[in-house]
N, C-alpha and C. Protein backbone atom coordinates (compact mmCIF):
# COMPACT_ATOMS: atom_id res chain seq x y z
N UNK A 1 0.84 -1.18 0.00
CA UNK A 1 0.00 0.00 0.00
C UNK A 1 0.88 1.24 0.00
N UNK A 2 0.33 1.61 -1.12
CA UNK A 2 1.10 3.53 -0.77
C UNK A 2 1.21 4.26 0.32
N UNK A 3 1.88 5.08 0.67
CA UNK A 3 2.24 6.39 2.22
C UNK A 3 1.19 7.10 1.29
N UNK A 4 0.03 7.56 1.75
CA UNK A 4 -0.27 8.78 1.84
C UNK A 4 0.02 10.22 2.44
N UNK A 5 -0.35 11.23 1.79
CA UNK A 5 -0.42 12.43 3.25
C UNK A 5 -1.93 11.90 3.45
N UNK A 6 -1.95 13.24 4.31
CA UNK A 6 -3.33 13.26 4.98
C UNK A 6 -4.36 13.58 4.13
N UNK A 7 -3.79 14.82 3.26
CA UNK A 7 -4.43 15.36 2.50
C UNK A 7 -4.46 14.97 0.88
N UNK A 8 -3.89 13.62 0.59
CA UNK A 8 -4.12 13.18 -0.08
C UNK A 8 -5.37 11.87 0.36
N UNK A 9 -5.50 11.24 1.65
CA UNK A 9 -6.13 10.39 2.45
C UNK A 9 -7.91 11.43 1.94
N UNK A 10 -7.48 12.43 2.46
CA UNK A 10 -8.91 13.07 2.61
C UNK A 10 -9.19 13.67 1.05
N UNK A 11 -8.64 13.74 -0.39
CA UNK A 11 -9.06 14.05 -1.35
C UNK A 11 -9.48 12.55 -1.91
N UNK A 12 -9.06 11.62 -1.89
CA UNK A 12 -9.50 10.22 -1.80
C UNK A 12 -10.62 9.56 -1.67
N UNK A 13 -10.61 9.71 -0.23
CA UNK A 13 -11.97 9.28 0.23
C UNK A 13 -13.15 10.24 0.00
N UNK A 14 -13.07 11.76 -0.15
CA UNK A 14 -14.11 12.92 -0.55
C UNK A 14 -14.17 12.52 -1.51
N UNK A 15 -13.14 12.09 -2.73
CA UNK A 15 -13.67 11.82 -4.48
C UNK A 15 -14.65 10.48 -4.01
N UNK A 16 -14.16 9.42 -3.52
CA UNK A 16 -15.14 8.10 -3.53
C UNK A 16 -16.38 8.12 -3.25
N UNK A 17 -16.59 8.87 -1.94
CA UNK A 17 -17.72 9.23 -1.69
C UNK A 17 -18.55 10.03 -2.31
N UNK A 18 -18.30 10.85 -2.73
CA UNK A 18 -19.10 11.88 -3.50
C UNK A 18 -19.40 10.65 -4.99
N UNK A 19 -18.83 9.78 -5.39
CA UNK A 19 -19.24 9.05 -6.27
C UNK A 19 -20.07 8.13 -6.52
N UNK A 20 -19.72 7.42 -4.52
CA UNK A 20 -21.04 6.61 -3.89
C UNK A 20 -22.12 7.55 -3.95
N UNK A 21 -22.21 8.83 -3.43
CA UNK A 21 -23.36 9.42 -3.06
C UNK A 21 -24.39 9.72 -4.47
N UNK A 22 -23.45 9.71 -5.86
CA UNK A 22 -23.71 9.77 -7.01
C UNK A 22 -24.32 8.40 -7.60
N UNK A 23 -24.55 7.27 -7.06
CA UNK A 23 -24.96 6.14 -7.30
C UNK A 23 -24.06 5.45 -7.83
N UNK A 24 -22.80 5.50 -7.80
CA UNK A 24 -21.77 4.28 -8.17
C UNK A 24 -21.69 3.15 -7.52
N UNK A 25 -21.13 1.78 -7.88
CA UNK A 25 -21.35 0.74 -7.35
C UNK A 25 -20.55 0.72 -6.46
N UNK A 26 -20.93 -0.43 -5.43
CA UNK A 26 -20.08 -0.06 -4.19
C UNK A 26 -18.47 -1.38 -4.64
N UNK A 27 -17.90 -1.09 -4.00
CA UNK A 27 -16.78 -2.48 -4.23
C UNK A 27 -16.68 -3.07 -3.09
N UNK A 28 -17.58 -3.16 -2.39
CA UNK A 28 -17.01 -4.02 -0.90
C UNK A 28 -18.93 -4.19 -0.21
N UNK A 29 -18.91 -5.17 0.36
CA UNK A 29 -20.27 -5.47 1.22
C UNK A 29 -20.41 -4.98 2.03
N UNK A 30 -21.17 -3.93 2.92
CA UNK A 30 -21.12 -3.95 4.33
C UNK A 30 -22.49 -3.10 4.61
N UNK A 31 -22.42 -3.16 5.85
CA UNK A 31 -23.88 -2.50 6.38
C UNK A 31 -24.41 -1.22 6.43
N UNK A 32 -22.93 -0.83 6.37
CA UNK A 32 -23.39 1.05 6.19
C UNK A 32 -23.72 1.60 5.04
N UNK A 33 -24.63 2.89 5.24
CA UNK A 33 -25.08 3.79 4.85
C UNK A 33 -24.53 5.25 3.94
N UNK A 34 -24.15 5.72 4.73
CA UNK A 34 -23.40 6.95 4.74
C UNK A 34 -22.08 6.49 3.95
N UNK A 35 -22.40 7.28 2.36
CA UNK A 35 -21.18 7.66 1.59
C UNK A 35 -20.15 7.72 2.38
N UNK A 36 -19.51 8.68 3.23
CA UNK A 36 -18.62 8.74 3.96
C UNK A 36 -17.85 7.62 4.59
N UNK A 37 -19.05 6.74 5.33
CA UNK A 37 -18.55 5.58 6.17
C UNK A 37 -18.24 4.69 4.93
N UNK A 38 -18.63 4.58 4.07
CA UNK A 38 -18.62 3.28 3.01
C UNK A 38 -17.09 3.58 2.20
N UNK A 39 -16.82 4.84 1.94
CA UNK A 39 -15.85 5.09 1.40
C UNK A 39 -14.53 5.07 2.13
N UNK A 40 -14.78 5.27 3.40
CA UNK A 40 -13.36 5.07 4.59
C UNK A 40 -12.91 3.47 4.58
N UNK A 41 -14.52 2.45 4.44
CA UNK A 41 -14.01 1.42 4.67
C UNK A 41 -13.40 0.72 3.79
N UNK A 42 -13.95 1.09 2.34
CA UNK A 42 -13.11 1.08 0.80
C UNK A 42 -11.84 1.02 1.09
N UNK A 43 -11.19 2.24 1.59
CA UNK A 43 -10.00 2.78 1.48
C UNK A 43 -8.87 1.92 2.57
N UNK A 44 -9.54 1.45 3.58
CA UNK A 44 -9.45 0.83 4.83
C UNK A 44 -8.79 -0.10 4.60
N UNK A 45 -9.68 -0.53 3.07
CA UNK A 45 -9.29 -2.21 2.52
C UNK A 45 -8.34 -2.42 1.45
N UNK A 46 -7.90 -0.81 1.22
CA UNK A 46 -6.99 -0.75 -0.08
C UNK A 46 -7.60 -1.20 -1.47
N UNK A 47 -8.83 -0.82 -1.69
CA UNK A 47 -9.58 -1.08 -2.82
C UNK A 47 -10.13 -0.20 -3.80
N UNK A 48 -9.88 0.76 -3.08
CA UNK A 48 -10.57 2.33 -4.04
C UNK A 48 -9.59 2.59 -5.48
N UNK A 49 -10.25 2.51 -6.58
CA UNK A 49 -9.62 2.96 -7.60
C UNK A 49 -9.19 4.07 -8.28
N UNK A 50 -8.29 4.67 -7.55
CA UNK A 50 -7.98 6.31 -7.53
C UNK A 50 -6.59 6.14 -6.96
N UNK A 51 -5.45 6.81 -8.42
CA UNK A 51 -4.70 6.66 -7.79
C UNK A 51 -3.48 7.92 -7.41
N UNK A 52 -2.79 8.65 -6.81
CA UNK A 52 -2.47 9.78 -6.80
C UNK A 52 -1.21 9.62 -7.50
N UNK A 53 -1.04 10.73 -8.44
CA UNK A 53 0.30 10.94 -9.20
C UNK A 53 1.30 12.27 -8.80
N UNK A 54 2.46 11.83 -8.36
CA UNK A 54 3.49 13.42 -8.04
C UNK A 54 4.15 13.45 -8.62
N UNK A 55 4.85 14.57 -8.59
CA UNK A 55 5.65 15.58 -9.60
C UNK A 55 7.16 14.88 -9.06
């Protein structure tokens, strides 16, 4: 798994979510609700398809 910053952690999970909240499919099973929570646990699992590029 990649080092994130923080602020790459939190442009991440804000893009995923805002994509869940947009009706995208989810990639993982779980009980929650909330874009937010669903997208932390995505990320949690190293599964989110977004990937950051630096200079």
């Amino acid at each position: 798994m990649q080092s994130y910053t923080r602020y790459e952690r939190a442009r991440i999970i804000g893009a995923r979510a805002l994509q869940i909240s947009m009706g995208a499919p989810l990639l993982i099973t779980t009980e929650k609700c909330d874009p937010l929570e669903i997208a932390i646990e995505e990320f949690q699992q190293n599964i989110i398809p977004i990937t950051v590029k630096r200079k």
